[in-house]
N, C-alpha and C. Protein backbone atom coordinates (compact mmCIF):
# COMPACT_ATOMS: atom_id res chain seq x y z
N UNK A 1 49.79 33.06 48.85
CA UNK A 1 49.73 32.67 50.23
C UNK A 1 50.98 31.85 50.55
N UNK A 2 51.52 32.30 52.17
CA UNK A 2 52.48 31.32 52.03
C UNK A 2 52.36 30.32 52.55
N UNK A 3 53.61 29.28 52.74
CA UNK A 3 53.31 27.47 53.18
C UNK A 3 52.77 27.74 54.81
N UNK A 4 52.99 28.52 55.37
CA UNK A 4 52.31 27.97 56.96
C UNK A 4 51.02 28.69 56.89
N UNK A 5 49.87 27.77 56.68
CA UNK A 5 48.53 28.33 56.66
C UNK A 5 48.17 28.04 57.55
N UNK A 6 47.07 28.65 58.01
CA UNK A 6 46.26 28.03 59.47
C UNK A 6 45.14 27.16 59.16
N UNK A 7 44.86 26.33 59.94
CA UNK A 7 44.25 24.93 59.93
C UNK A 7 42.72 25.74 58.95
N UNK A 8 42.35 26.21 59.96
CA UNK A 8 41.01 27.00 59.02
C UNK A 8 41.01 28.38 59.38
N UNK A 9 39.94 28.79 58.41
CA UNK A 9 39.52 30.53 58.07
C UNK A 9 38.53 30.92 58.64
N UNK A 10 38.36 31.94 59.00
CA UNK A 10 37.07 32.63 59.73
C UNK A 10 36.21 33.07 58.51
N UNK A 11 34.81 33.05 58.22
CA UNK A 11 34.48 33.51 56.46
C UNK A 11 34.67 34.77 56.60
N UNK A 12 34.89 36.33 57.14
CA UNK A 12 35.71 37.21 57.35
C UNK A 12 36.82 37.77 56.74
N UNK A 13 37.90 36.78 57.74
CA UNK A 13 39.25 36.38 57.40
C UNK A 13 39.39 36.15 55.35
N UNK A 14 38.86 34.92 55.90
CA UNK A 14 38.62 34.55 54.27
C UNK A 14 38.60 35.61 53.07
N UNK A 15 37.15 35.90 53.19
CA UNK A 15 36.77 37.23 52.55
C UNK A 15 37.81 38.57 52.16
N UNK A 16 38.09 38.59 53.51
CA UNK A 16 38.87 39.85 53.40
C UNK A 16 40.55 39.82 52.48
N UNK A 17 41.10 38.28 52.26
CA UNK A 17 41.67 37.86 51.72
C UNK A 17 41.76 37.97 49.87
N UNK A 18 40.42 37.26 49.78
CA UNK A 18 40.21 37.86 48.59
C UNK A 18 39.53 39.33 47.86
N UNK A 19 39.09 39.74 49.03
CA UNK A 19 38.85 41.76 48.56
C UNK A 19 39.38 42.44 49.65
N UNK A 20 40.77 42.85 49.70
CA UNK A 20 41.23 42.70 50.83
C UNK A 20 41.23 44.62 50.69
N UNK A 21 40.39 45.55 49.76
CA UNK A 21 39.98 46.68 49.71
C UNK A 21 38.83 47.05 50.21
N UNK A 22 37.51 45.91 50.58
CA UNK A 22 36.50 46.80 50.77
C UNK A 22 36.65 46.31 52.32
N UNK A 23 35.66 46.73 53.23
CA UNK A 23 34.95 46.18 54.61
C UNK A 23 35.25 45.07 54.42
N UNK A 24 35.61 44.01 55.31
CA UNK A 24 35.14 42.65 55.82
C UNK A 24 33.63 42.44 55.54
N UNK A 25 32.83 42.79 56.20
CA UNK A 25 31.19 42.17 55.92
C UNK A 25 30.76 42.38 54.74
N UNK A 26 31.41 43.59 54.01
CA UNK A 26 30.86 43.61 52.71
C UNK A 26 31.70 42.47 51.73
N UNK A 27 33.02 42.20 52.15
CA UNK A 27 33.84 41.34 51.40
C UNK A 27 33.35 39.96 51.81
N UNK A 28 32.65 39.58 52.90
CA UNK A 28 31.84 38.33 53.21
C UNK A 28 30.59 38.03 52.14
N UNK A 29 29.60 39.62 52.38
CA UNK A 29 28.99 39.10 51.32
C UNK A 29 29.00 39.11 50.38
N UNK A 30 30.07 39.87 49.57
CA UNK A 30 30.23 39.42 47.93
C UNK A 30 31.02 38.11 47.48
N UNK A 31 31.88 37.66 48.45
CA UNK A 31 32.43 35.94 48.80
C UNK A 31 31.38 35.33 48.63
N UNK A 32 30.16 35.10 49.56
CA UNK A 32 29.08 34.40 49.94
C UNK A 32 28.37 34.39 48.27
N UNK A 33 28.33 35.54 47.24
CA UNK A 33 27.40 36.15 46.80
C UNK A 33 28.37 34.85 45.27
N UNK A 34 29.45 35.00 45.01
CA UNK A 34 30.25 34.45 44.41
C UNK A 34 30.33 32.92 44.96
N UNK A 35 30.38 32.40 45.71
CA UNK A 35 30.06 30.72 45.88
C UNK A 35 29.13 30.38 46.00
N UNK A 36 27.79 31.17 46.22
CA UNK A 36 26.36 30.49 45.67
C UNK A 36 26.59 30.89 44.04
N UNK A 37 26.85 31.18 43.38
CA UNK A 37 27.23 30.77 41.94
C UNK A 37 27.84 29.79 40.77
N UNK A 38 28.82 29.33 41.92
CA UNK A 38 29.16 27.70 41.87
C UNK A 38 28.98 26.93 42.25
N UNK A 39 28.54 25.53 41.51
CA UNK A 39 27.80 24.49 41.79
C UNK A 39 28.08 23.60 42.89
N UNK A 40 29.37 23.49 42.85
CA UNK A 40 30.30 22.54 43.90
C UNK A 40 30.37 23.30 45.11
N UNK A 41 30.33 25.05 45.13
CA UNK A 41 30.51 25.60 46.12
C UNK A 41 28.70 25.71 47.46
N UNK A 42 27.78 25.66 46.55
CA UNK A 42 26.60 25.85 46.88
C UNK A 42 26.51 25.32 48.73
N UNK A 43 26.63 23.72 48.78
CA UNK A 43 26.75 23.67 50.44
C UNK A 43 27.42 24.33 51.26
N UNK A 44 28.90 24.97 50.82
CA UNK A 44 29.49 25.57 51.65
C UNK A 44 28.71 26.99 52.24
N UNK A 45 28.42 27.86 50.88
CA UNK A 45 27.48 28.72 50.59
C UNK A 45 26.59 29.17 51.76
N UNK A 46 25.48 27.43 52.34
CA UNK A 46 24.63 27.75 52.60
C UNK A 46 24.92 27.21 54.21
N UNK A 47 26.12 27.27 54.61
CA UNK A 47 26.49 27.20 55.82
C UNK A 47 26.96 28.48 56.43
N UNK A 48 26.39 29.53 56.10
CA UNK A 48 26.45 31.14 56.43
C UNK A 48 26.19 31.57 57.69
N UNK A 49 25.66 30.51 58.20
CA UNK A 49 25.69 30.75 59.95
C UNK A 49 26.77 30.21 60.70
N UNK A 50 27.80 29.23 60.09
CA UNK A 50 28.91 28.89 60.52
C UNK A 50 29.89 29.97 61.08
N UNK A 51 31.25 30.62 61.49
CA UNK A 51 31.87 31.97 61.25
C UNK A 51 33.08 31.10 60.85
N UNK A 52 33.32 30.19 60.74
CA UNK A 52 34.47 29.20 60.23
C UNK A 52 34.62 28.32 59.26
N UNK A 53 35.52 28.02 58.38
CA UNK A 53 35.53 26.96 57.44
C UNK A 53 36.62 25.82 58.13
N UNK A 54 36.23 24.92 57.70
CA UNK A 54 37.30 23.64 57.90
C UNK A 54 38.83 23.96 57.03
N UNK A 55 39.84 22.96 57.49
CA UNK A 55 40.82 23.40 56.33
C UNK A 55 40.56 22.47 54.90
N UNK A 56 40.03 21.32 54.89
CA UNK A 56 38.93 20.77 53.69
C UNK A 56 38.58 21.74 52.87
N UNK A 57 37.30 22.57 53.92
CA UNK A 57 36.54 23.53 52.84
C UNK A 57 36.86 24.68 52.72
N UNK A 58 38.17 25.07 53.24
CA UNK A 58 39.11 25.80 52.53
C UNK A 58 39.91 25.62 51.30
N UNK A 59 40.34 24.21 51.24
CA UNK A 59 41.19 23.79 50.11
C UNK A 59 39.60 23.15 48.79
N UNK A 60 38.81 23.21 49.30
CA UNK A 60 37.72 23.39 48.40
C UNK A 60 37.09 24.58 47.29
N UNK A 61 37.27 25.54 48.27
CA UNK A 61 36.93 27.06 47.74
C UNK A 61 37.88 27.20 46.92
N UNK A 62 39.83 27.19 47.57
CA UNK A 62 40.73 27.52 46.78
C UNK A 62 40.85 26.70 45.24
N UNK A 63 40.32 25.48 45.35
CA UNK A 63 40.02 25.07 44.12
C UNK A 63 39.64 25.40 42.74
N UNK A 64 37.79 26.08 43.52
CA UNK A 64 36.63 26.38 42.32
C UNK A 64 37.67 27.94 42.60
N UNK A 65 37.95 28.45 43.23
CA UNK A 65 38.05 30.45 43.36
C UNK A 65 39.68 30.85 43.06
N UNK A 66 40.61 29.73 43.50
CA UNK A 66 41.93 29.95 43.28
C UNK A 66 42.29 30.54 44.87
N UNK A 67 43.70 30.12 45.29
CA UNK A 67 44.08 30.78 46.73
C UNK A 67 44.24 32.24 45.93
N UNK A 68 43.38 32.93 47.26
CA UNK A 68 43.52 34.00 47.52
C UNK A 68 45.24 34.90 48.22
């Protein structure tokens, strides 16, 4: 990824970032399906009605998952 990121991600966006081969919704829910698996990730997880992440809980994910 390069240095000008945007403040935050759409979980979509996101998604599609890291499976940037299948669908979007399907790349949402195997994202979704992969951070309810990690412990630290679990609240973010269960904010699935959100369509946005903060840039926080972006640099959170990239943490436990690695930038996409």
């Amino acid at each position: 990824m390069n240095e000008t990121r945007p403040a935050s991600f759409g979980r979509t966006e996101l998604a599609s970032r890291y499976f940037p081969n299948i669908e979007p919704g399907s790349a949402w829910k195997k994202l979704a399906a992969i951070m309810r698996e990690h412990p630290e990730l679990l609240v973010l997880a269960a904010k699935h009605r959100r369509r946005t992440y903060t840039p926080a809980e972006c640099q959170e994910i990239f943490k436990v998952l690695g930038v996409p």
